[in-house]
C-alpha atoms as a PDB file:
ATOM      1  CA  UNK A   1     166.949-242.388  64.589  1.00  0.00           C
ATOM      2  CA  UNK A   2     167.796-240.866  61.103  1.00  0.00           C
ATOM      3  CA  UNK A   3     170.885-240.949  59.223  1.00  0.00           C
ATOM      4  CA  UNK A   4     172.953-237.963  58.577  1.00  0.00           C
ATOM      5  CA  UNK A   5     171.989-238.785  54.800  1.00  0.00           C
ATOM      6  CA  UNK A   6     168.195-238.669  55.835  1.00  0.00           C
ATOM      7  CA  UNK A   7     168.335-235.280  57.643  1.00  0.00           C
ATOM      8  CA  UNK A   8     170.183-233.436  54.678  1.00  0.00           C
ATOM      9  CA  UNK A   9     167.602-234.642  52.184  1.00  0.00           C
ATOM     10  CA  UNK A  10     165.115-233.284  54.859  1.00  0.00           C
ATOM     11  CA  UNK A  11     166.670-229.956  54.905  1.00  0.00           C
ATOM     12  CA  UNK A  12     167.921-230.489  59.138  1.00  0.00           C
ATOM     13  CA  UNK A  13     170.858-229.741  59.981  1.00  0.00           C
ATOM     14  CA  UNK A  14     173.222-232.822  59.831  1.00  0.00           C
ATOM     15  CA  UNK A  15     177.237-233.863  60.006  1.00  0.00           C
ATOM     16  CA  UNK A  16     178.990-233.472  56.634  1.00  0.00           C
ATOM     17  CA  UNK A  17     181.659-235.562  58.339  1.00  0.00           C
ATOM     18  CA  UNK A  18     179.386-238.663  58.992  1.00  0.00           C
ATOM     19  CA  UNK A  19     181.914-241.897  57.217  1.00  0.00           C
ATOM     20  CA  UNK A  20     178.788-242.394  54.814  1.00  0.00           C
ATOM     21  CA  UNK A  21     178.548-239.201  53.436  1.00  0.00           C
ATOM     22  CA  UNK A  22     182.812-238.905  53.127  1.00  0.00           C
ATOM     23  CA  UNK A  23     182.549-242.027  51.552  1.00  0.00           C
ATOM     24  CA  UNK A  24     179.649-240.735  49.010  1.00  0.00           C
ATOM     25  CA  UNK A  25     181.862-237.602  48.181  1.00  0.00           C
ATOM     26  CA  UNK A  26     184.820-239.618  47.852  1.00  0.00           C
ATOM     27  CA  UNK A  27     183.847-241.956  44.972  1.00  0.00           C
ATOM     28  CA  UNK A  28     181.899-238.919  43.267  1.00  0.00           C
ATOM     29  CA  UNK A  29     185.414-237.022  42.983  1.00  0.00           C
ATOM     30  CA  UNK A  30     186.812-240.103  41.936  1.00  0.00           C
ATOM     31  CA  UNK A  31     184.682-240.230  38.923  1.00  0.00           C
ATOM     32  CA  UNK A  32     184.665-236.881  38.155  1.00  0.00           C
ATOM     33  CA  UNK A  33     188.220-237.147  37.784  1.00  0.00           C
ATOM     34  CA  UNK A  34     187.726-239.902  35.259  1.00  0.00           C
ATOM     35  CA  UNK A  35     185.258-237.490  33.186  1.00  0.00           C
ATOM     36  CA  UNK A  36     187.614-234.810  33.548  1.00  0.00           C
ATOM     37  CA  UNK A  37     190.501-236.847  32.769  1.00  0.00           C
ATOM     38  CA  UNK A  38     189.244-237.794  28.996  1.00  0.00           C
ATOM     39  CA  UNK A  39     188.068-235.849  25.920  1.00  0.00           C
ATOM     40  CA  UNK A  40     185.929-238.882  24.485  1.00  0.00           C
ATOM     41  CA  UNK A  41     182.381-237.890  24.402  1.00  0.00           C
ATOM     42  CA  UNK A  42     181.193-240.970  24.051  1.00  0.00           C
ATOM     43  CA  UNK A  43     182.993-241.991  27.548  1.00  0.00           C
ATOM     44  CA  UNK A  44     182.179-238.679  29.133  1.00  0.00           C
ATOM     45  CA  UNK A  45     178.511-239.798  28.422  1.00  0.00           C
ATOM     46  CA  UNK A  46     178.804-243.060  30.016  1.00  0.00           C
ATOM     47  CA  UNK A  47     180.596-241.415  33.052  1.00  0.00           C
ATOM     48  CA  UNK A  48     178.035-239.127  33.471  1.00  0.00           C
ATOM     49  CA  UNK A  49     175.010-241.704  33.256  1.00  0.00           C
ATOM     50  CA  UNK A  50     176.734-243.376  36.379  1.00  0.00           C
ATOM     51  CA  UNK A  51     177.518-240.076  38.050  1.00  0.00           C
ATOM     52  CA  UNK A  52     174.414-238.065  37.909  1.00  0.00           C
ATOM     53  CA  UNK A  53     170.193-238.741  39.524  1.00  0.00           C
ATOM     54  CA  UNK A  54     169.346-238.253  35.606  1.00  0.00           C
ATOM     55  CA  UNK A  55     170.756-237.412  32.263  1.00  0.00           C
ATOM     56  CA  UNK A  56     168.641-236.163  29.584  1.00  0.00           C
ATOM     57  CA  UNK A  57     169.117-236.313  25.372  1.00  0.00           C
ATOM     58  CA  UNK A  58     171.330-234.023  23.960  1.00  0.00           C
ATOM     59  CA  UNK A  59     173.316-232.813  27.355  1.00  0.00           C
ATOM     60  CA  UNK A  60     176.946-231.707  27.051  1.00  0.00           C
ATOM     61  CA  UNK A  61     178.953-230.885  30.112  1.00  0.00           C
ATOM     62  CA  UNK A  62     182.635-229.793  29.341  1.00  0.00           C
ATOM     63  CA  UNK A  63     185.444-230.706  31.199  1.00  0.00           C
ATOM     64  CA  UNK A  64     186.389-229.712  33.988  1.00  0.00           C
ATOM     65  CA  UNK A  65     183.050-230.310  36.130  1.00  0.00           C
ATOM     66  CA  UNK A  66     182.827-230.647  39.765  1.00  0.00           C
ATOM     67  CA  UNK A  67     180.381-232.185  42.061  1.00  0.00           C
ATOM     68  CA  UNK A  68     179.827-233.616  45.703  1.00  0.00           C
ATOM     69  CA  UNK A  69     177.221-236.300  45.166  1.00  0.00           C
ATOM     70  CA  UNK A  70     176.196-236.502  41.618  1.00  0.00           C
ATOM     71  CA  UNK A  71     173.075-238.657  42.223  1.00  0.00           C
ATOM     72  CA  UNK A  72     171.446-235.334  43.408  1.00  0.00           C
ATOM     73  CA  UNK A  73     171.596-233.762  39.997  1.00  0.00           C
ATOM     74  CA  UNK A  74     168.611-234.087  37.537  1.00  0.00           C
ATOM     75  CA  UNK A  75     169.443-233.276  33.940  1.00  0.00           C
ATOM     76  CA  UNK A  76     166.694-232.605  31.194  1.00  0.00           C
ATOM     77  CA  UNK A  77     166.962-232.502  27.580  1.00  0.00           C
ATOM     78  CA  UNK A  78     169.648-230.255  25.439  1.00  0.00           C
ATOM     79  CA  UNK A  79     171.777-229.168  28.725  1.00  0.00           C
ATOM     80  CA  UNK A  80     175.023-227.488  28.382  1.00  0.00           C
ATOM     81  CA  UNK A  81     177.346-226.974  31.000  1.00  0.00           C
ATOM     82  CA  UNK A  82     180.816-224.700  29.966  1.00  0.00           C
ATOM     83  CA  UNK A  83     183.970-225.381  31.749  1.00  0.00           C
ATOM     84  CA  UNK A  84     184.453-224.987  34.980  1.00  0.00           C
ATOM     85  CA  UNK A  85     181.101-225.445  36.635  1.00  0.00           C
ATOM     86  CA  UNK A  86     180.571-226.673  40.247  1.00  0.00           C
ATOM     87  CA  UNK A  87     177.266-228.110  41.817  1.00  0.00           C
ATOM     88  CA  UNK A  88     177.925-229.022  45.237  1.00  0.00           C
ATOM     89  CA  UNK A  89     174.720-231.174  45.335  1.00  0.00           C
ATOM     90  CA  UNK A  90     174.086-232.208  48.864  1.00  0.00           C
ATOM     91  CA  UNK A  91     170.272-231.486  47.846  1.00  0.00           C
ATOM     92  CA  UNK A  92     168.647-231.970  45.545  1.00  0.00           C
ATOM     93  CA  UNK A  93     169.732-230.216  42.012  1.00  0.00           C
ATOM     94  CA  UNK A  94     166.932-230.183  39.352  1.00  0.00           C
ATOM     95  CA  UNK A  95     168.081-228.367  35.944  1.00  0.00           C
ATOM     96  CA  UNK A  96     165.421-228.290  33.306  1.00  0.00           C
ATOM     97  CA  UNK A  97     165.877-228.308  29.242  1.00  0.00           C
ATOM     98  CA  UNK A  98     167.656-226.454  27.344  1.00  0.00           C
ATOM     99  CA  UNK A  99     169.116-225.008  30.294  1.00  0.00           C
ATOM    100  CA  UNK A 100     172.951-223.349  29.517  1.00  0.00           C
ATOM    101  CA  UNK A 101     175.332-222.562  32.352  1.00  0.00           C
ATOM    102  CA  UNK A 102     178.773-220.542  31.329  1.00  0.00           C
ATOM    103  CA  UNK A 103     182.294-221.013  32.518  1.00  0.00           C
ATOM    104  CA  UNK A 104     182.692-221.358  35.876  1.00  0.00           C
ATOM    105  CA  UNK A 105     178.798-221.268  37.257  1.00  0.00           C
ATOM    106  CA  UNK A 106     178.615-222.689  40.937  1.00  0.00           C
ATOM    107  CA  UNK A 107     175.870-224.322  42.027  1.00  0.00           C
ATOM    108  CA  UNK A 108     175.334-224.580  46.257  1.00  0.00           C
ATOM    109  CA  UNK A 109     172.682-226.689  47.579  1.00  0.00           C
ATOM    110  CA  UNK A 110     174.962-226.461  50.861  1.00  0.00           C
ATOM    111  CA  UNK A 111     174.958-223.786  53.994  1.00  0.00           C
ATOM    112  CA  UNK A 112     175.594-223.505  57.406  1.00  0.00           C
ATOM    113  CA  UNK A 113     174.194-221.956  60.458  1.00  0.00           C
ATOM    114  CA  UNK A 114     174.979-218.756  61.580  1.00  0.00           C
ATOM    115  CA  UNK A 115     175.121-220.205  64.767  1.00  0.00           C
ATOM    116  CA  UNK A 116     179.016-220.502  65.787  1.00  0.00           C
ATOM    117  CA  UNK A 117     177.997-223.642  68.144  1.00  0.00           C
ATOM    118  CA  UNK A 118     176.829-225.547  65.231  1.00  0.00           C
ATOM    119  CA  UNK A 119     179.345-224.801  63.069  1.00  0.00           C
ATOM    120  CA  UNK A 120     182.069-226.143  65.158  1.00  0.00           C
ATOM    121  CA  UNK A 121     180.247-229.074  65.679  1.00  0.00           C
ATOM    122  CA  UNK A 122     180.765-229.652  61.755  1.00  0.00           C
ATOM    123  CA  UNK A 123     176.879-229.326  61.380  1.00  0.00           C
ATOM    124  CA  UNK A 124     175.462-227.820  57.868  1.00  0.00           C
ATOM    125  CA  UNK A 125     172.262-227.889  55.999  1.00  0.00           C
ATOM    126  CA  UNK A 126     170.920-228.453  52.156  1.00  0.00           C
ATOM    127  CA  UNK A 127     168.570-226.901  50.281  1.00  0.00           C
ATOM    128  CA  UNK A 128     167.019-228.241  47.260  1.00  0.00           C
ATOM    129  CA  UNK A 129     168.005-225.956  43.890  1.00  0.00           C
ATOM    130  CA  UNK A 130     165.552-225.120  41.076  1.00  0.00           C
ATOM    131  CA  UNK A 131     166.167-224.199  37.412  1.00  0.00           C
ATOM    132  CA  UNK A 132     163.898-224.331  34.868  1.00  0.00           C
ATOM    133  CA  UNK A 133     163.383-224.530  31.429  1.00  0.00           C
ATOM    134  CA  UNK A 134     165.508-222.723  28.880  1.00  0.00           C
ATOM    135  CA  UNK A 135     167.689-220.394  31.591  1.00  0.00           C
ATOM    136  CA  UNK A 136     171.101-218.980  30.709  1.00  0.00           C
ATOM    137  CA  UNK A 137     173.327-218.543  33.461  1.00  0.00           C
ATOM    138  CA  UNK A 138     176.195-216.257  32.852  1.00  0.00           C
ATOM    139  CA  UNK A 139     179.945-217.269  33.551  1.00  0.00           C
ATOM    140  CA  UNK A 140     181.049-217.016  37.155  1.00  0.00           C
ATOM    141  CA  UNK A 141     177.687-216.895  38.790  1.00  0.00           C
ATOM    142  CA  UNK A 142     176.541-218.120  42.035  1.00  0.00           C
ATOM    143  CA  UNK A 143     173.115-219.967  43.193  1.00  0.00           C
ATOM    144  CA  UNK A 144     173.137-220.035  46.613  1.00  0.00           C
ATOM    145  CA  UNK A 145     170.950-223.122  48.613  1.00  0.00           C
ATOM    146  CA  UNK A 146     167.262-223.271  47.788  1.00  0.00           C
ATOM    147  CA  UNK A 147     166.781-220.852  45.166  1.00  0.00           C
ATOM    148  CA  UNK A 148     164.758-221.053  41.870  1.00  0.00           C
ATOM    149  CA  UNK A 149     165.378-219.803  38.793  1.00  0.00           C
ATOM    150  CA  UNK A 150     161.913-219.472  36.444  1.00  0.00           C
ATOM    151  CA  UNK A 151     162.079-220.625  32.977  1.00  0.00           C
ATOM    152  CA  UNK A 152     163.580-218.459  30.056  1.00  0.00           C
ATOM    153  CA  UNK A 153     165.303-216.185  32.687  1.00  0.00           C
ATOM    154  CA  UNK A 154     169.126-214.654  31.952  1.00  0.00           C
ATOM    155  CA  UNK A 155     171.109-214.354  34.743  1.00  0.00           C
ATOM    156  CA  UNK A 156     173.887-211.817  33.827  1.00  0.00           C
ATOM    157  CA  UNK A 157     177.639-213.057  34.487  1.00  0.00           C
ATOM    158  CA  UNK A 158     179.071-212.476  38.075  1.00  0.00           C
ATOM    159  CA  UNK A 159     175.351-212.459  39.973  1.00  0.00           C
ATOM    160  CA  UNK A 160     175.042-213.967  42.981  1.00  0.00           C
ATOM    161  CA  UNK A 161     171.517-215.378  43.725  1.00  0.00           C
ATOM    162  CA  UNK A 162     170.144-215.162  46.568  1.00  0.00           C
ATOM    163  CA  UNK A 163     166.922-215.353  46.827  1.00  0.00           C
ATOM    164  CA  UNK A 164     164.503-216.874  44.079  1.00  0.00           C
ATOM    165  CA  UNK A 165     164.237-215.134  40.717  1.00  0.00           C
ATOM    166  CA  UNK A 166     160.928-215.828  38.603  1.00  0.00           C
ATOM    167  CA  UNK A 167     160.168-216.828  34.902  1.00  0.00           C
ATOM    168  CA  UNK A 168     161.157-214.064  31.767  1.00  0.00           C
ATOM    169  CA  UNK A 169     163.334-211.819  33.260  1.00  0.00           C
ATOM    170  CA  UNK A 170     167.053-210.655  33.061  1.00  0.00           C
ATOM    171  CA  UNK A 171     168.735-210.623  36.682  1.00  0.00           C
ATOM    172  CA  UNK A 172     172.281-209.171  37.470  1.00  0.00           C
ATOM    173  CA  UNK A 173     174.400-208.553  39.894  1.00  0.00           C
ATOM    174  CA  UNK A 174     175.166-209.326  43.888  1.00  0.00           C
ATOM    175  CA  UNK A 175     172.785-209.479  44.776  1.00  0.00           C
ATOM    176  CA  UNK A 176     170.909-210.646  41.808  1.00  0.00           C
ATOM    177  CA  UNK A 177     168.065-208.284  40.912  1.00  0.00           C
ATOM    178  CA  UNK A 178     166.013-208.284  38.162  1.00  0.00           C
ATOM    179  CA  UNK A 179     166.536-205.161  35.700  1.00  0.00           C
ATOM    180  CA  UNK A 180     164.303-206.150  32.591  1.00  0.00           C
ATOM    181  CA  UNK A 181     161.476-208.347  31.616  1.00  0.00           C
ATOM    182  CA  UNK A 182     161.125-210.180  28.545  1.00  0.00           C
ATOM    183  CA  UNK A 183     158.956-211.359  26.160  1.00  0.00           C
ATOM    184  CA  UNK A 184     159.290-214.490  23.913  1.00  0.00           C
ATOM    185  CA  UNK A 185     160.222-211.993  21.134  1.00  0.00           C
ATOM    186  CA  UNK A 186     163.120-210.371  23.137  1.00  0.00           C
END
């Protein structure tokens, strides 16, 4: 029989509630209240290292920041996160280098069914999240669970994404749609 763990890294529907998973939550908020509680880099660094799946060189993530997990996000190299960003990382969060996320970006690995039954049973799912390489994400956006976001993409402030966006374009709005692509000389 699987854990309620196992079946939301499988991408099943599982209980959120499940003692494990509360517990898992708990101590994540309880450090990121420790990172947001102190402006030392140095200590924001070390917080983060115990916090997050990976930490690249060269990442910066400003106070406040907000997760569920932590050990579900994957930082690469020269990642900046402004204030205000949320990842609720119940899957799998992979953000690739040079990747820059504005105030108040919101990250959602987690869903539920559209099924009323299930949802009053406390049952959701997770879906794994994608960005890669060099993406800017503009302030207040929202990836919803299992999307992708190609390398060198924009996505303009406000979007909502909803379905996958590819590599070199510039995506806005709710839903996000892509209105330009660009070139490495853009």
């Amino acid at each position: 029989m699987m854990t309620e763990k196992e079946k939301a890294i499988l991408g099943q529907l599982y209980n959120a509630s499940d003692p494990i998973l509360v517990k898992e939550r708990d101590d994540a908020h309880q450090v990121c209240h420790q990172y947001n509680a102190t402006s030392d880099r140095l200590k924001q660094k070390e917080i983060l290292n115990k916090l997050l799946g990976k930490v690249g060189n060269n990442c910066l993530i400003e106070a406040p920041f907000f997760c569920d997990y932590g050990y579900n996000i994957f930082l690469g190299d020269n990642v900046y996160f402004n204030f205000n960003c949320t990842i609720l990382d119940c899957a799998p969060v992979y953000i690739g280098n040079g990747v820059k996320l504005a105030p108040g970006v919101q990250l959602y690995t987690a869903g539920h069914s559209i099924d009323p039954s299930d949802r009053a049973l406390g049952l959701e799912f997770a879906t794994s999240i994608s960005i890669e390489d060099n993406v800017w994400i503009g302030g207040g956006s929202i990836l919803l669970p299992g999307v992708s976001v190609g390398e060198n993409t924009v996505i303009g402030a406000g979007s909502v994404v909803t379905k996958s966006i590819p590599s070199n374009v510039v995506a806005v709005g709710n839903p996000c749609r892509i209105i330009k692509r660009i070139s490495r000389s853009s």
